[in-house]
PDB file of N, CA and C in Angstrom:
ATOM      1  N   UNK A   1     209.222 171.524 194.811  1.00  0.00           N
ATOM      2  CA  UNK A   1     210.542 172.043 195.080  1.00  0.00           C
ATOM      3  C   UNK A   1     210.408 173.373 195.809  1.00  0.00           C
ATOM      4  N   UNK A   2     211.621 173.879 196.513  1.00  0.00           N
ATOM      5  CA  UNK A   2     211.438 174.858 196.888  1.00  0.00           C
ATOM      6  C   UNK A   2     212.098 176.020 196.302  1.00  0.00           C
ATOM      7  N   UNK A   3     211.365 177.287 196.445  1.00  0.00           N
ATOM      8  CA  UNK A   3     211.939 178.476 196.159  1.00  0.00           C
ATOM      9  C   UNK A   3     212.630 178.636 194.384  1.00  0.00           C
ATOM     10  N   UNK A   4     211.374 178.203 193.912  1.00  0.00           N
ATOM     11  CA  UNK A   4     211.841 177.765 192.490  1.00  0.00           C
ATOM     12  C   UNK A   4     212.093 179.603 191.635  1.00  0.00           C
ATOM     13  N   UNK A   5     213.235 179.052 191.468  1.00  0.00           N
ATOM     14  CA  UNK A   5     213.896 180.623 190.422  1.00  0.00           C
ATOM     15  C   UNK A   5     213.064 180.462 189.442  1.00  0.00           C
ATOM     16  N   UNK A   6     213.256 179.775 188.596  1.00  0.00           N
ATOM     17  CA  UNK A   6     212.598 179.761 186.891  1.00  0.00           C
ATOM     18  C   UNK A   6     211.863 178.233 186.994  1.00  0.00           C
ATOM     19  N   UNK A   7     210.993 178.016 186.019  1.00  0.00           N
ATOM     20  CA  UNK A   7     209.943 177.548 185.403  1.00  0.00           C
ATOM     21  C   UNK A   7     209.540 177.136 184.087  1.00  0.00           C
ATOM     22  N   UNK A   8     209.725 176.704 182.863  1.00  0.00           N
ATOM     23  CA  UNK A   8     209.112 176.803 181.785  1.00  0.00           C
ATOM     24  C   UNK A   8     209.006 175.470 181.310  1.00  0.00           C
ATOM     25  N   UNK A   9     207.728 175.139 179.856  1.00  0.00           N
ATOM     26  CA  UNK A   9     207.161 174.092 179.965  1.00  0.00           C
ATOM     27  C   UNK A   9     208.187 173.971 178.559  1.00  0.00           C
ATOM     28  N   UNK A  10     208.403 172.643 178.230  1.00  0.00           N
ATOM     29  CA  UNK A  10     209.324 172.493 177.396  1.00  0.00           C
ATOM     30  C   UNK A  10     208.505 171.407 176.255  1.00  0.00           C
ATOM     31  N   UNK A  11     208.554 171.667 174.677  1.00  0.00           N
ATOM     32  CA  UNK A  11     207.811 171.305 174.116  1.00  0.00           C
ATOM     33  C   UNK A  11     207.542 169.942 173.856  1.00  0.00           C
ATOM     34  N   UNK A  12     208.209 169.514 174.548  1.00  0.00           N
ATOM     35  CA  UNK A  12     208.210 167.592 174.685  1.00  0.00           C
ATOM     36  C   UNK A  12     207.277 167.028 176.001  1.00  0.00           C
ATOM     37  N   UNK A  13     206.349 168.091 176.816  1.00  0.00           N
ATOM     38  CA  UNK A  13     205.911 168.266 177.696  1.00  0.00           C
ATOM     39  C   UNK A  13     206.459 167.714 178.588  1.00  0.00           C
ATOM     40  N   UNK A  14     208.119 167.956 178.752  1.00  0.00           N
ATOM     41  CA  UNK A  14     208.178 168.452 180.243  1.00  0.00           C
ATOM     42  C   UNK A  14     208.666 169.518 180.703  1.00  0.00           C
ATOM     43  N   UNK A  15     209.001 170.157 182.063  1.00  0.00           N
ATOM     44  CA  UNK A  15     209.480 171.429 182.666  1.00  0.00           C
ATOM     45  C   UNK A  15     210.503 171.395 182.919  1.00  0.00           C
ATOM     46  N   UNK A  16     211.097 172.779 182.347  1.00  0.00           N
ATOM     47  CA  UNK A  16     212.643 172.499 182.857  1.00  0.00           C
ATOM     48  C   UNK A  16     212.811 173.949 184.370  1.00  0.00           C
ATOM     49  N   UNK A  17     213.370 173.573 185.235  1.00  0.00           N
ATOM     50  CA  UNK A  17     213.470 174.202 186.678  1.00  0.00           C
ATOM     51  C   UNK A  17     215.007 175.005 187.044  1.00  0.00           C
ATOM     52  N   UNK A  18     214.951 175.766 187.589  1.00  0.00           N
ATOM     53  CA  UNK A  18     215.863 175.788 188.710  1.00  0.00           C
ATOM     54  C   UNK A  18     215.381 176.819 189.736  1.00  0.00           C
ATOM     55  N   UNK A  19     216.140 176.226 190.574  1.00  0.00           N
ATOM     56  CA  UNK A  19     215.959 175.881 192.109  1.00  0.00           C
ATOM     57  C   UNK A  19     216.445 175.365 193.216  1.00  0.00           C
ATOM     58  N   UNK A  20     216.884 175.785 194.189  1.00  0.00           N
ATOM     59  CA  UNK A  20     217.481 174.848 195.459  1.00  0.00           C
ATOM     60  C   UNK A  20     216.579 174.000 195.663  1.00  0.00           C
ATOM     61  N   UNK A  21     217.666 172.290 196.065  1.00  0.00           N
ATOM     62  CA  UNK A  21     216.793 171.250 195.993  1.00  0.00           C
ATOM     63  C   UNK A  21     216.603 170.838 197.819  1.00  0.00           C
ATOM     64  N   UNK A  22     215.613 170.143 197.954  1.00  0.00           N
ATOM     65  CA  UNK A  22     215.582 169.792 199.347  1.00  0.00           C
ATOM     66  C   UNK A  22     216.695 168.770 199.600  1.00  0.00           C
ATOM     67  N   UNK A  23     217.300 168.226 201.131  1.00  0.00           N
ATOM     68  CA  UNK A  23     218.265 167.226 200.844  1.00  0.00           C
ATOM     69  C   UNK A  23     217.568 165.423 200.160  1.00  0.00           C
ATOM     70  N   UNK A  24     216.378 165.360 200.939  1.00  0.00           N
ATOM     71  CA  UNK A  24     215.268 164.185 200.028  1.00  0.00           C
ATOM     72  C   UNK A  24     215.607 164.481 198.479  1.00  0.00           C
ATOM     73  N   UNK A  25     215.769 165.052 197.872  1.00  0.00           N
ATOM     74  CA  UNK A  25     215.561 165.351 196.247  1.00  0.00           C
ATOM     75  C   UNK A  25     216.840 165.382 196.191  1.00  0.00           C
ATOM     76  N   UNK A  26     217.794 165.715 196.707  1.00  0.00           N
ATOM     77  CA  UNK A  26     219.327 165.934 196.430  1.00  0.00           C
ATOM     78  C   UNK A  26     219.482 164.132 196.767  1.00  0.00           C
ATOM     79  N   UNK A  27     219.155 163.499 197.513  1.00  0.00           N
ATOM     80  CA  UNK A  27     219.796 161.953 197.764  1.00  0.00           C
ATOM     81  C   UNK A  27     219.147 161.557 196.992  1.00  0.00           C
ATOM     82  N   UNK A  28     217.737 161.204 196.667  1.00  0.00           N
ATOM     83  CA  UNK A  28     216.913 161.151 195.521  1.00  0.00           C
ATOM     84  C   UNK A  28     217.577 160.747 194.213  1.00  0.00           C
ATOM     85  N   UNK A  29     218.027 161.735 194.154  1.00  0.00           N
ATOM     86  CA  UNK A  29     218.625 161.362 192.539  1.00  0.00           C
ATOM     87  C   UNK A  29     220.387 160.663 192.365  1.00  0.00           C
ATOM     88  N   UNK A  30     220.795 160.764 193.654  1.00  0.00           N
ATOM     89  CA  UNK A  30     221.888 160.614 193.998  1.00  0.00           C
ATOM     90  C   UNK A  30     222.779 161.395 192.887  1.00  0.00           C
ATOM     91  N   UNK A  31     222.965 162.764 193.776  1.00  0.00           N
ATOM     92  CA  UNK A  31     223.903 163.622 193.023  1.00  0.00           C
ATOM     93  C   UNK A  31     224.834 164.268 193.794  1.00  0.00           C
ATOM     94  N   UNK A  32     225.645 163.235 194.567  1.00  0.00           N
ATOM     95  CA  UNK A  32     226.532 163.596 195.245  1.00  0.00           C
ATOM     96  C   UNK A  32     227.611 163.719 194.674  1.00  0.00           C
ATOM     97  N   UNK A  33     227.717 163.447 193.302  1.00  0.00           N
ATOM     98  CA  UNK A  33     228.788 164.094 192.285  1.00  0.00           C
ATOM     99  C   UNK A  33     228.745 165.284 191.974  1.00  0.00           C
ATOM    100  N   UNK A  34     227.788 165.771 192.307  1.00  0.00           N
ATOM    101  CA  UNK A  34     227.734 167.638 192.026  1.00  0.00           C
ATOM    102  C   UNK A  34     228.563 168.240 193.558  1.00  0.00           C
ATOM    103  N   UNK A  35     228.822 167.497 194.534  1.00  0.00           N
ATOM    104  CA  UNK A  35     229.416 168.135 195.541  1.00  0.00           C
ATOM    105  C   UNK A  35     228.095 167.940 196.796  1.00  0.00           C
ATOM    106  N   UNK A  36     228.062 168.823 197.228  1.00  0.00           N
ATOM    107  CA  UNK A  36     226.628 168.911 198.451  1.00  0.00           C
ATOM    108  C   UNK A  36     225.540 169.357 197.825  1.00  0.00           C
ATOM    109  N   UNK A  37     224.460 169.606 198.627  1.00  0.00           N
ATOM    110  CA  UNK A  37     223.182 170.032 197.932  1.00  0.00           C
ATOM    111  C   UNK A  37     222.724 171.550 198.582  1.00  0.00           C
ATOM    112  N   UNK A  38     223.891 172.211 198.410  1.00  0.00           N
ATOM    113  CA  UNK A  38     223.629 173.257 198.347  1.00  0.00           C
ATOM    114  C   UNK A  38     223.714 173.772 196.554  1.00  0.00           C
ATOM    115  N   UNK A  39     223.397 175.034 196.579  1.00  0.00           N
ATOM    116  CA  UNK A  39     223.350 176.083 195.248  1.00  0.00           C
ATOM    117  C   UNK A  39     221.977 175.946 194.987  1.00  0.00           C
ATOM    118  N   UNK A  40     222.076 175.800 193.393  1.00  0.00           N
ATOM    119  CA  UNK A  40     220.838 176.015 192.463  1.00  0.00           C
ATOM    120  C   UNK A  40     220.585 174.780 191.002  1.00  0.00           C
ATOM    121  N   UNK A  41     219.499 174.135 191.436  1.00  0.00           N
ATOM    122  CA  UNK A  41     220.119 173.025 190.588  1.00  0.00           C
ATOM    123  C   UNK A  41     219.004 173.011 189.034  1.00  0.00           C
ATOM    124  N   UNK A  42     219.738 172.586 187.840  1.00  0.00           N
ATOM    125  CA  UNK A  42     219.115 172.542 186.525  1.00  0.00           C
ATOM    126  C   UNK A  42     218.268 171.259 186.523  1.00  0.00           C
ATOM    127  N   UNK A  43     216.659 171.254 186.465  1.00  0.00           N
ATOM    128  CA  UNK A  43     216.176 169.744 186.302  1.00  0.00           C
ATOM    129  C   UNK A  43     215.064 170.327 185.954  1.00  0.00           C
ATOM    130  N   UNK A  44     214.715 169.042 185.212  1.00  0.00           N
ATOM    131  CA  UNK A  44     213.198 168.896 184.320  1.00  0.00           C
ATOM    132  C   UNK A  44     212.744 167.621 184.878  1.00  0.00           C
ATOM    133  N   UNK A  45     211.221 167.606 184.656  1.00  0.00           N
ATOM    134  CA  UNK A  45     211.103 166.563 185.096  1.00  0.00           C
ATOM    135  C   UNK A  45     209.446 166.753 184.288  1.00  0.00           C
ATOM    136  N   UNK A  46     209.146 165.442 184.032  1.00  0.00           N
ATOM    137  CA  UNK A  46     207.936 165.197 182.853  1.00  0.00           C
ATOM    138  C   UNK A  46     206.348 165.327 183.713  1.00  0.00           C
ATOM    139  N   UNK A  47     205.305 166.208 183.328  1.00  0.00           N
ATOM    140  CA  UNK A  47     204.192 167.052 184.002  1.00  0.00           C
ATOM    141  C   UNK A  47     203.302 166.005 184.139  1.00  0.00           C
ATOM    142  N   UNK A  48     203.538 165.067 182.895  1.00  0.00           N
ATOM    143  CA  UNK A  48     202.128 163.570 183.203  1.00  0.00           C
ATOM    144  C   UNK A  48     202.912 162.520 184.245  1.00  0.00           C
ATOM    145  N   UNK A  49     204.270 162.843 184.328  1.00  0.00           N
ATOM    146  CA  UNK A  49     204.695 161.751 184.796  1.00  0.00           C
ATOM    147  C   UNK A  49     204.915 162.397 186.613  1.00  0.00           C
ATOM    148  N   UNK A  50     204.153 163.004 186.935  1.00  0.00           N
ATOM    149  CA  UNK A  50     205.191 163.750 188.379  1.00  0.00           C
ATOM    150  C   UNK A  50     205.733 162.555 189.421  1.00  0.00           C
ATOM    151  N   UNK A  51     205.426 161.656 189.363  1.00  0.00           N
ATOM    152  CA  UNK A  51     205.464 160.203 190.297  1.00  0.00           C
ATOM    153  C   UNK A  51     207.200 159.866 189.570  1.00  0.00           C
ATOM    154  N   UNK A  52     207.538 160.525 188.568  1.00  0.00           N
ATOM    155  CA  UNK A  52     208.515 159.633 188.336  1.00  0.00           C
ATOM    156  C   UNK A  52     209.657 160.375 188.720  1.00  0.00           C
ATOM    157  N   UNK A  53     209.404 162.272 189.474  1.00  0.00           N
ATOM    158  CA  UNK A  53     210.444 162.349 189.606  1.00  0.00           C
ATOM    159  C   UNK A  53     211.519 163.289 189.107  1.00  0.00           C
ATOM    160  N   UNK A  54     212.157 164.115 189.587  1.00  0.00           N
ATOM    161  CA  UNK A  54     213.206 165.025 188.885  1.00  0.00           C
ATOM    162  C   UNK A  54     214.590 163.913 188.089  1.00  0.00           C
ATOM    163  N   UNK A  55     215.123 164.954 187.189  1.00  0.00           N
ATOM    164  CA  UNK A  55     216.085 164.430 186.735  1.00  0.00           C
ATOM    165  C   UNK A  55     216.825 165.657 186.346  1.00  0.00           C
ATOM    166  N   UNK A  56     218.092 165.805 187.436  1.00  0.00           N
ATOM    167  CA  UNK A  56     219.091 166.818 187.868  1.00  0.00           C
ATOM    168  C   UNK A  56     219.791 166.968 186.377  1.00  0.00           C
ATOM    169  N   UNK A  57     220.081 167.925 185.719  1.00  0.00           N
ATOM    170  CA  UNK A  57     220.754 168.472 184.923  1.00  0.00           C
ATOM    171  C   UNK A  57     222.427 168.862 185.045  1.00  0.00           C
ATOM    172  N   UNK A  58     222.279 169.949 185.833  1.00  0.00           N
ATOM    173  CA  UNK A  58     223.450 170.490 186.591  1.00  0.00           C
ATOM    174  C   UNK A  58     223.373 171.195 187.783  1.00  0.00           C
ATOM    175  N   UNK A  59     224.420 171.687 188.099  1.00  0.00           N
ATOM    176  CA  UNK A  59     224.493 172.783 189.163  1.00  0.00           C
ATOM    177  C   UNK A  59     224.875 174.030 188.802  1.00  0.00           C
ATOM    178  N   UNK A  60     223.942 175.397 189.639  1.00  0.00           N
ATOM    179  CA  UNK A  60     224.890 176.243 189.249  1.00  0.00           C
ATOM    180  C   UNK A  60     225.107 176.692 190.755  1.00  0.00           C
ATOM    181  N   UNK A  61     226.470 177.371 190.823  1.00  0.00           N
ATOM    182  CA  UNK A  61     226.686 177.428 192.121  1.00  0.00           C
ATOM    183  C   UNK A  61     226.274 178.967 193.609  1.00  0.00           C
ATOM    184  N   UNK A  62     226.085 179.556 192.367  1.00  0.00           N
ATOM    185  CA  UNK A  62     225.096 180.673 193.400  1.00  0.00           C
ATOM    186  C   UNK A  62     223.767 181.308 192.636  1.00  0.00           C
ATOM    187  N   UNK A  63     223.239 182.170 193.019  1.00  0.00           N
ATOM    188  CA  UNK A  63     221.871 182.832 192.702  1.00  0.00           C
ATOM    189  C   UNK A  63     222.201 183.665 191.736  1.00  0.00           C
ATOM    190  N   UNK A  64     223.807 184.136 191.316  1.00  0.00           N
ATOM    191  CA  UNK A  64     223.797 184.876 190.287  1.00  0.00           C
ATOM    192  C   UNK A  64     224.452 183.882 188.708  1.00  0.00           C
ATOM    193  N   UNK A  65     224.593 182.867 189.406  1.00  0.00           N
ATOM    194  CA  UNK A  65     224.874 182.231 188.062  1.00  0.00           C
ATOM    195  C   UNK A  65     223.328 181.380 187.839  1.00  0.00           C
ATOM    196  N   UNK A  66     222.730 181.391 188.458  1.00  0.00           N
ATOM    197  CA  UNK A  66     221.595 180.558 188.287  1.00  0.00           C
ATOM    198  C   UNK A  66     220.774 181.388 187.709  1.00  0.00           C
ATOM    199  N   UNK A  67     220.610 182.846 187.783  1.00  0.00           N
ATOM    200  CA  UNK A  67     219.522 184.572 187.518  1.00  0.00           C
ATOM    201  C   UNK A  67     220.504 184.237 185.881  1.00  0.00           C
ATOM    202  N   UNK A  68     221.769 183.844 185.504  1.00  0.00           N
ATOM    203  CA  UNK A  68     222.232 183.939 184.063  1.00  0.00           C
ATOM    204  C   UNK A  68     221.581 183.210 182.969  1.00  0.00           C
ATOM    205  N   UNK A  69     221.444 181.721 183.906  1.00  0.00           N
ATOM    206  CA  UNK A  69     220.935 180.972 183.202  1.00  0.00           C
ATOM    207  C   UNK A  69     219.227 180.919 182.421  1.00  0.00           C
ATOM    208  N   UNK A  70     218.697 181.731 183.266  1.00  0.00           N
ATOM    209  CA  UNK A  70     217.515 181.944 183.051  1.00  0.00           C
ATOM    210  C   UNK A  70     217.501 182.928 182.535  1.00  0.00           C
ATOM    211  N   UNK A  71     218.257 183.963 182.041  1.00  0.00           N
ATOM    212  CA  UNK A  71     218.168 185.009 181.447  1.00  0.00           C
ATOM    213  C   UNK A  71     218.679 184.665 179.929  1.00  0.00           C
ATOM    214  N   UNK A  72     219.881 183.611 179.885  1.00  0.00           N
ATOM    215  CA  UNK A  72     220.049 182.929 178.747  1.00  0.00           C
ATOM    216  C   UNK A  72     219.045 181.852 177.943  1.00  0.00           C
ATOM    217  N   UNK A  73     218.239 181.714 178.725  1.00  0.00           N
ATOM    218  CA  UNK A  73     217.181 180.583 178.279  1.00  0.00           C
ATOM    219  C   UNK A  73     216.282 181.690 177.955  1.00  0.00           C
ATOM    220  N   UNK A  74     215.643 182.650 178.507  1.00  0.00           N
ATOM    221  CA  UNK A  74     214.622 183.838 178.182  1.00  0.00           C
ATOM    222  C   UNK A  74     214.996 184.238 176.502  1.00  0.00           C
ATOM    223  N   UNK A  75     216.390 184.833 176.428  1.00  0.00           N
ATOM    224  CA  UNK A  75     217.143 185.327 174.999  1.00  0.00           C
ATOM    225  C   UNK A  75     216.604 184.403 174.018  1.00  0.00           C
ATOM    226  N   UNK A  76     217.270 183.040 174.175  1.00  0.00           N
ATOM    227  CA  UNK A  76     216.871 182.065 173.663  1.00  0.00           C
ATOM    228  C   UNK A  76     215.779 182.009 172.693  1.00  0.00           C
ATOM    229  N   UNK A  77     214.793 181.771 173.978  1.00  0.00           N
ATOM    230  CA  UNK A  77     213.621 181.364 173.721  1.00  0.00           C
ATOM    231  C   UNK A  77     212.448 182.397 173.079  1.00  0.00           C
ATOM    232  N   UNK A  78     213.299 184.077 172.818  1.00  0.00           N
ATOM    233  CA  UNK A  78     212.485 184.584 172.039  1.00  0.00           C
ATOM    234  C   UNK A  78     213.190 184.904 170.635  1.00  0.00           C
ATOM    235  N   UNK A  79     214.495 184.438 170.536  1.00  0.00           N
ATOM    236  CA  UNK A  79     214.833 184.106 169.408  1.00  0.00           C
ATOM    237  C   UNK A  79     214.117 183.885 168.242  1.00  0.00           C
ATOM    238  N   UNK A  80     214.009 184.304 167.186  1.00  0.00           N
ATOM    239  CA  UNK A  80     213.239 183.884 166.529  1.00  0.00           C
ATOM    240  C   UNK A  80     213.686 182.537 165.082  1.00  0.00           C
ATOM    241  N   UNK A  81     212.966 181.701 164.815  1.00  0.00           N
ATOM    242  CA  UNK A  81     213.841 180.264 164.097  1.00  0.00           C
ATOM    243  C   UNK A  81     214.579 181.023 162.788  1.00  0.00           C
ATOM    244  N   UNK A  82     215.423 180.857 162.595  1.00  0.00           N
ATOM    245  CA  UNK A  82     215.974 180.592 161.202  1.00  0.00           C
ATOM    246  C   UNK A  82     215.241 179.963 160.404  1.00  0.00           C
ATOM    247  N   UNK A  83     214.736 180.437 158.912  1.00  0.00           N
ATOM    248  CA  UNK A  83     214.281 179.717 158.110  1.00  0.00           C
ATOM    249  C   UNK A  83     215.152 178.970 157.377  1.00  0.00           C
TER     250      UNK A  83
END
């Protein structure tokens, strides 16, 4: 992908992304229900499996809602569990 914002490996081993998608990866998954393939798009896609492929989540629609999301997943993820 290109120009990937965020990155992280997710404990079911796969990665969850965002990132502007190329238009191949935007027809790809056929997500012309999100509108065009512009913005920043939410997808994971499984690290043993790379042959099989993204699988689009959502959209977010500019670089500052997409910088939220990853800042909400960061919070998150140093959360610490509830016993």
């Amino acid at each position: 992908m290109q120009n990937v914002l965020f990155s992280a490996p997710l404990p079911d081993g796969r990665e969850i992304c965002i990132s502007p998608l190329s238009r191949d990866a935007y027809e790809a998954n056929r997500a012309d229900t999100l509108g065009d393939d512009s913005g920043y798009f939410i997808y994971e896609w499984d690290i043993s499996r790379p042959h099989a492929g993204i699988e689009i989540l959502a959209k977010a629609l500019s670089v500052d809602a997409a910088m939220r999301l990853v800042d909400i997943y960061v919070m998150a993820a140093r959360r610490p569990v509830a016993a």
